[in-house]
Protein backbone atom coordinates (compact mmCIF):
# COMPACT_ATOMS: atom_id res chain seq x y z
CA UNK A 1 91.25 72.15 135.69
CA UNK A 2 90.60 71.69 131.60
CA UNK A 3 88.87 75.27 131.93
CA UNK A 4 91.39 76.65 133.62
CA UNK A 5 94.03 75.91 131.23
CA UNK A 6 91.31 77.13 128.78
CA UNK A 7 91.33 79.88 129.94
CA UNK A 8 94.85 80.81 130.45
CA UNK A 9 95.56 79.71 126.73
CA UNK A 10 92.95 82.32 125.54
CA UNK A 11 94.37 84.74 127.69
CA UNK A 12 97.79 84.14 126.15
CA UNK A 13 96.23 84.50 122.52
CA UNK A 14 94.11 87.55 123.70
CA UNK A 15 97.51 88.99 124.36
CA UNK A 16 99.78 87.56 121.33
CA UNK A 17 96.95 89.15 118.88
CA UNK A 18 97.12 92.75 120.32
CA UNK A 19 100.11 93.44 117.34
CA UNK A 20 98.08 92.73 114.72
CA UNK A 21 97.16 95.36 111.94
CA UNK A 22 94.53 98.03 112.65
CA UNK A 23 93.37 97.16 108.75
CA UNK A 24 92.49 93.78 109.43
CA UNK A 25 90.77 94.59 112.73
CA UNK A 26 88.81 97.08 111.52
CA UNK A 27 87.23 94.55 108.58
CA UNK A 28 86.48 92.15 111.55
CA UNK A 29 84.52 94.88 113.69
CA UNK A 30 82.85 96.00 110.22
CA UNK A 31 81.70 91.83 109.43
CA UNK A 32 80.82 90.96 113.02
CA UNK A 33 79.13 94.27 114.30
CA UNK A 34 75.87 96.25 113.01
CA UNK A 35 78.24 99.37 113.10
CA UNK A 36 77.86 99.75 109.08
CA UNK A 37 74.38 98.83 109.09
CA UNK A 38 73.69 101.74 111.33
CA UNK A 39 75.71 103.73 109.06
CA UNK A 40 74.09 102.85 105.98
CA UNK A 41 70.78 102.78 107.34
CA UNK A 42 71.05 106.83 108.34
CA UNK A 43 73.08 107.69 105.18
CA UNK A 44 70.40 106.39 103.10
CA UNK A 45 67.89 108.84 105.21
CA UNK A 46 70.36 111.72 104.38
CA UNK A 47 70.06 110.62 100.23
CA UNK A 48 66.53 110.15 100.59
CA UNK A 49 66.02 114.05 101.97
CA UNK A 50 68.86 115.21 99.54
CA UNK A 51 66.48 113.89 96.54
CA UNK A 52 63.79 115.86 97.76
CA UNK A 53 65.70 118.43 97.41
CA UNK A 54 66.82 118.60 93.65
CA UNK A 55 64.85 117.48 90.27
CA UNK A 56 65.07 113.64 89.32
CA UNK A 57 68.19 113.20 87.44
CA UNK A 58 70.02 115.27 89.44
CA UNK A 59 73.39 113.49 89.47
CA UNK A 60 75.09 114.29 92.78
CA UNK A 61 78.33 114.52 93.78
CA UNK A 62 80.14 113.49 97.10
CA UNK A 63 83.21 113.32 99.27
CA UNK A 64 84.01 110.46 101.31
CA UNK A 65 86.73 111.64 104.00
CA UNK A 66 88.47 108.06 105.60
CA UNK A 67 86.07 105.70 105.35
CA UNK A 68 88.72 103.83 102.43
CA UNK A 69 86.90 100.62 101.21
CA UNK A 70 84.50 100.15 103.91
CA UNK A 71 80.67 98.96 102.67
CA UNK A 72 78.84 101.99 102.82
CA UNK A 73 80.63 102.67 99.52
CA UNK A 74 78.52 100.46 97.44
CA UNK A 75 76.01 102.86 98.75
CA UNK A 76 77.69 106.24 97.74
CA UNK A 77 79.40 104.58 94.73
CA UNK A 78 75.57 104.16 93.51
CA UNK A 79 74.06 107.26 94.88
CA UNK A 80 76.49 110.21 93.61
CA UNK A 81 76.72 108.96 89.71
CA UNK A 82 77.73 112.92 89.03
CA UNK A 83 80.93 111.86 90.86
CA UNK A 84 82.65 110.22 94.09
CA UNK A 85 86.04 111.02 95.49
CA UNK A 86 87.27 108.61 98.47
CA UNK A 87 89.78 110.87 100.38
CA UNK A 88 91.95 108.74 102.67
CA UNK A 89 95.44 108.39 104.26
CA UNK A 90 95.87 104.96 104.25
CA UNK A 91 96.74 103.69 100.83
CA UNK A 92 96.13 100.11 101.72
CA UNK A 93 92.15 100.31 101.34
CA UNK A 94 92.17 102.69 98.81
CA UNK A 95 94.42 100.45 96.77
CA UNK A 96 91.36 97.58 97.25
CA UNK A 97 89.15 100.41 95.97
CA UNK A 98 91.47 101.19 92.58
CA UNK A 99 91.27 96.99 92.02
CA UNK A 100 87.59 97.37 92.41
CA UNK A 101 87.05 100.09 89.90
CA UNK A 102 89.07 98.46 87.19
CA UNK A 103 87.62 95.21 87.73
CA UNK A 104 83.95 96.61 87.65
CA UNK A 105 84.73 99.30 85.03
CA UNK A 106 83.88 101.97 87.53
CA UNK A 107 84.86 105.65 85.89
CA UNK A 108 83.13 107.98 88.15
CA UNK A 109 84.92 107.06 91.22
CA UNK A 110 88.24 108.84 91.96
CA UNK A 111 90.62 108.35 95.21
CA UNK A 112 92.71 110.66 97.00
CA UNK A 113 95.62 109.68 98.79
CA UNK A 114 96.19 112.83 102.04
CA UNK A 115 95.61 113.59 105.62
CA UNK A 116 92.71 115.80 105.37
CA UNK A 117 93.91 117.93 108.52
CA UNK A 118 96.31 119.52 106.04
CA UNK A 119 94.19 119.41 102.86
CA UNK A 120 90.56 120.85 104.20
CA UNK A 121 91.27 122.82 107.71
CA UNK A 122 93.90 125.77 105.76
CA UNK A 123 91.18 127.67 103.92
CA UNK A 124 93.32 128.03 101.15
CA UNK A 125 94.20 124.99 100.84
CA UNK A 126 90.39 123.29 100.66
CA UNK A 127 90.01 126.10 97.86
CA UNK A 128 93.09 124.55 96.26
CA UNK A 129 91.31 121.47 96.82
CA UNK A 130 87.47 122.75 95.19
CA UNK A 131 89.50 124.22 92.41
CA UNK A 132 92.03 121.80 91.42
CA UNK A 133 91.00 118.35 92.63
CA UNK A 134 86.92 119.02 92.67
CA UNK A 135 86.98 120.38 88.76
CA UNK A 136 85.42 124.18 90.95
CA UNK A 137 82.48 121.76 91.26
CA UNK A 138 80.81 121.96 94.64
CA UNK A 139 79.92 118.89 96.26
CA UNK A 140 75.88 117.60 97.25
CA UNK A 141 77.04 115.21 100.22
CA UNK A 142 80.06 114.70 102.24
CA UNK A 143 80.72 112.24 104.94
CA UNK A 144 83.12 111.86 107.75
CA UNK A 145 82.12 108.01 109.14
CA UNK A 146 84.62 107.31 112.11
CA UNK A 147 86.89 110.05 110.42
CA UNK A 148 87.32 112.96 113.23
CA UNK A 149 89.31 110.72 115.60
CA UNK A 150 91.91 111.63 113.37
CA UNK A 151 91.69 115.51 114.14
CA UNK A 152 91.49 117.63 117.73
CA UNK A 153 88.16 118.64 117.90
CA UNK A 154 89.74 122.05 118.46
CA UNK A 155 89.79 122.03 114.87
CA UNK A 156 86.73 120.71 114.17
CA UNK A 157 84.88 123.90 113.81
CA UNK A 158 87.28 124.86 110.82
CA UNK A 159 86.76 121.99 108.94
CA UNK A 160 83.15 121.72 109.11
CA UNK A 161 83.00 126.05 107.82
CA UNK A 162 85.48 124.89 105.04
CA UNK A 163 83.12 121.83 104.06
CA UNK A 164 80.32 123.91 104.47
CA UNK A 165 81.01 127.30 103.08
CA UNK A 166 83.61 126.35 100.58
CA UNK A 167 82.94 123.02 99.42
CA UNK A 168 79.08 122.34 99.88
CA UNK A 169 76.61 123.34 96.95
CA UNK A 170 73.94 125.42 98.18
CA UNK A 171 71.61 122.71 98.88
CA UNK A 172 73.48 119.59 100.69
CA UNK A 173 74.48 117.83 103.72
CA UNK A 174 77.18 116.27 105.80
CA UNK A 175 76.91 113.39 107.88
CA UNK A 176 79.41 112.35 110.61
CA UNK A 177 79.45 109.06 112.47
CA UNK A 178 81.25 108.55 115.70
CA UNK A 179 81.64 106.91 118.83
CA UNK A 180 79.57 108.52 121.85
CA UNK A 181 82.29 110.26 124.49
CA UNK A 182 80.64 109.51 127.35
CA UNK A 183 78.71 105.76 128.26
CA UNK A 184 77.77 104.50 132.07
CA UNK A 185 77.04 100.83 130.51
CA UNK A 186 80.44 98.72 131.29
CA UNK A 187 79.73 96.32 128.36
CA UNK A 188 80.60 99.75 126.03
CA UNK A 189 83.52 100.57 123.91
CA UNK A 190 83.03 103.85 125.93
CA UNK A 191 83.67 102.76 128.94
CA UNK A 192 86.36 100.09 128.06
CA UNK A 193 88.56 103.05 126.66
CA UNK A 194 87.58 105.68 129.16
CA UNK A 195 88.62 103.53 132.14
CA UNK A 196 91.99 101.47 131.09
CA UNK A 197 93.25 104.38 128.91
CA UNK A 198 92.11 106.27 131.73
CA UNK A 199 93.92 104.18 134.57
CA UNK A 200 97.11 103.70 132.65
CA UNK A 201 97.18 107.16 131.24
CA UNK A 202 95.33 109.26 132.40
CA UNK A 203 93.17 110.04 129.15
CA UNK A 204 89.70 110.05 128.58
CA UNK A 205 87.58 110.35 125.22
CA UNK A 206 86.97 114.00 124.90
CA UNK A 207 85.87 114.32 121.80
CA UNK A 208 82.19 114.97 121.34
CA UNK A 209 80.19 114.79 118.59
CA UNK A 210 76.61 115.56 120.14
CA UNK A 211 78.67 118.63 122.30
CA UNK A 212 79.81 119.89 119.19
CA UNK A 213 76.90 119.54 117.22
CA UNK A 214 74.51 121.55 119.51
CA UNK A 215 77.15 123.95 119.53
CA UNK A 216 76.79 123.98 115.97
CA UNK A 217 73.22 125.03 116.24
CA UNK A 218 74.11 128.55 117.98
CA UNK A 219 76.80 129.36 115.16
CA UNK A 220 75.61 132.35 112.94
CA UNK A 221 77.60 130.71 110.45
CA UNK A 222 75.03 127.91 109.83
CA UNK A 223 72.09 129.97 110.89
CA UNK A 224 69.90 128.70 107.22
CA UNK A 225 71.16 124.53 107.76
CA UNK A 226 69.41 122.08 109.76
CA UNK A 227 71.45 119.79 112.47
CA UNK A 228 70.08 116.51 113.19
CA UNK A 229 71.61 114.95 116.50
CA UNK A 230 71.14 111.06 116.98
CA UNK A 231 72.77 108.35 119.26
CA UNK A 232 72.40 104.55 118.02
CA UNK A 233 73.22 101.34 119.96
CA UNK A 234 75.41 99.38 117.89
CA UNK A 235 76.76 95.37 119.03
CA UNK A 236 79.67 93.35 118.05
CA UNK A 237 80.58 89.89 118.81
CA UNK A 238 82.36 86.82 116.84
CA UNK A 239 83.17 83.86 118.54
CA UNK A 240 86.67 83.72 117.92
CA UNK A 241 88.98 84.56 120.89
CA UNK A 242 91.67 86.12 119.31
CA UNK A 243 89.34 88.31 117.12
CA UNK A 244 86.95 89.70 119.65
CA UNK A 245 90.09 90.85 121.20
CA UNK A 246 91.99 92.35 118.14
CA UNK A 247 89.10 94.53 118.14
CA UNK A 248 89.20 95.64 122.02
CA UNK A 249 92.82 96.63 120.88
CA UNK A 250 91.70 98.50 118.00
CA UNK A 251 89.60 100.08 120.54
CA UNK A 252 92.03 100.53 123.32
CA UNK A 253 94.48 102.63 120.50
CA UNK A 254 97.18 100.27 120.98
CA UNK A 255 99.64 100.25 119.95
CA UNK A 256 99.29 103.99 117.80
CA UNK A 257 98.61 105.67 120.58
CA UNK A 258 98.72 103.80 123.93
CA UNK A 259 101.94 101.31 124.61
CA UNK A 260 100.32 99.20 127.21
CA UNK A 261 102.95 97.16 128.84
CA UNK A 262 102.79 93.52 128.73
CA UNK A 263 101.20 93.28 131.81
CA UNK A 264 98.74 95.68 131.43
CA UNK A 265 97.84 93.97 128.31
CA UNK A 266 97.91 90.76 130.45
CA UNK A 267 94.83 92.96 133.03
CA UNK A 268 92.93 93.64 129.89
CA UNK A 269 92.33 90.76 127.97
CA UNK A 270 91.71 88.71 131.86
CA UNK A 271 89.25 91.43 132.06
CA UNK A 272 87.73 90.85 128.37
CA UNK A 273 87.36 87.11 129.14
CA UNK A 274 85.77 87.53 132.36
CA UNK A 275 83.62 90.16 131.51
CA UNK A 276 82.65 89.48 128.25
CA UNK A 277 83.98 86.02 126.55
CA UNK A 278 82.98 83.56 129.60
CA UNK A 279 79.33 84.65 129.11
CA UNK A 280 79.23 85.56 125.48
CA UNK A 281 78.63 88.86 125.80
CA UNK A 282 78.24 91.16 123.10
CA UNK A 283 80.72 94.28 122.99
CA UNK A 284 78.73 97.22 122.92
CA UNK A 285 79.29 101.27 120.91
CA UNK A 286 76.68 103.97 121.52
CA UNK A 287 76.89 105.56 118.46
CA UNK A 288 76.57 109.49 117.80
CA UNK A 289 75.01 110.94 114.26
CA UNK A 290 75.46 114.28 113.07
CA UNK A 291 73.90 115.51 109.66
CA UNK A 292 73.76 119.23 108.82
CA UNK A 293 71.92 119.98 106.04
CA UNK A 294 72.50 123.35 104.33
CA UNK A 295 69.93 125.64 103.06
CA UNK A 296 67.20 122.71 103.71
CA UNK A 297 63.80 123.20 101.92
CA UNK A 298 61.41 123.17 104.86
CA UNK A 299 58.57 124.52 102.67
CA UNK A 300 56.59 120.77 103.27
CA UNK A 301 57.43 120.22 106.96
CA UNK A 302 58.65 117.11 106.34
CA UNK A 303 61.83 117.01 104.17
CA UNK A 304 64.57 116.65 107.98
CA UNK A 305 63.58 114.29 109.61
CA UNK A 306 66.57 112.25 109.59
């Protein structure tokens, strides 16, 4: 009897937490997962080839496109001393980035506050962008960590020939991070969205970064770059109800996207307890990598292997 009520008390909080602020449940999958671990781990791979590529002293310069105040900018903040700009919508993290540079005297960073679907797809406007916000100073590394969810991968082509073509200095890379479209494991964020976005409304994660990348590699346009593919396992799990499940919701795209009725919500997080909470159960992301490197220096054999 005590578990059941347990359990039904959980359930209600599983379901009360489901409004809370997609800020606040991103920090909690980025402090209880290895999600920016993996990150880091392949962006420092990516730095590590990019020095290979230029004389020591080289200070490089790099665009960050959404990933606001998340960790892997300690990374970038000390890896592109020529200069960083954090490009986000959300003002919220970049305002916890402006505190940080004033606090640590910072003076190379600089943020941008826009939807980069406006700014970078238009070629004109990402030339606006290269001349007037850039300095006409082309950039050694860009990154797009969890940032394409934000665009129809329609339009993904454009962006990546304006980053490459327009904004990229002749030797570079860019690195994109996102969740794998397609999982059979019933424990993955995958799968979770696939099947109750999927049962409720009829939507399914189409957007795929290891597609897209191989299509990539038959594109004349980036006939002299290197694509690296790569899909990472990445867990999450805090033992905290109500904060495991403000990140299935996070997940799930509610309430941005999907309005899942109260009962649906009511399905979900019964699911999430059964499935998951009642034998601790780690939520689990199979994570896609893409890095293109432009005009790599293959001379050695060894510089991409990232």
């Amino acid at each position: 009897m005590k578990n059941k009520v347990n359990r039904e008390k959980l359930i209600r909080t599983g379901i009360g937490i489901a409004d809370s602020d997609m800020y606040d449940e991103d920090k909690i999958w980025s402090r209880y997962s290895d999600d920016k671990v993996d990150i880091g781990e392949v962006l420092m791979e990516v730095i590590r080839t990019l020095d290979k590529e230029y004389p020591l002293g080289r200070k490089f310069r790099c665009l960050s496109i959404g990933s606001g105040s998340e960790p892997q900018f300690r990374i970038l903040e000390a890896a592109a001393r020529g200069k960083l700009y954090l490009l986000d919508i959300d003002g919220v993290p970049l305002d916890i980035v402006k505190e940080r540079l004033r606090r640590q005297w910072i003076e190379h960073v600089m943020t941008v506050r826009a939807d980069y679907n406006r700014l970078l797809i238009p070629p004109r406007r990402a030339d606006s962008f290269l001349k007037n916000r850039l300095g006409g100073k082309k950039l050694e590394l860009i990154t797009l960590h969890h940032s394409l969810y934000y665009s129809e991968e329609s339009a993904w082509a454009r962006l990546f020939d304006n980053l490459y073509r327009k904004l990229l200095a002749p030797r570079g890379a860019i690195h994109a991070v996102m969740m794998a479209s397609e999982s059979e494991d019933e424990y993955s964020t995958t799968w979770l969205y696939n099947h109750f976005a999927g049962k409720y409304f009829g939507c399914r994660n189409d957007q795929n970064l290891r597609s897209f990348g191989r299509g990539l590699k038959k594109n004349r346009a980036f006939k002299k770059g290197r694509i690296s593919l790569t899909t990472h396992r990445v867990r999450f799990f805090v033992d905290d109800f109500a904060k495991f499940m403000s990140v299935i919701w996070m997940i799930l795209l509610y309430p941005n996207v999907h309005k899942y009725t109260r009962q649906q919500r009511k399905e979900i997080t019964e699911h999430i307890y059964d499935k998951f909470w009642r034998n601790k159960k780690p939520l689990v992301q199979m994570q896609d990598h893409l890095v293109l490197y432009k005009n790599p220096d293959l001379s050695d054999g060894k510089s991409l292997k990232a």
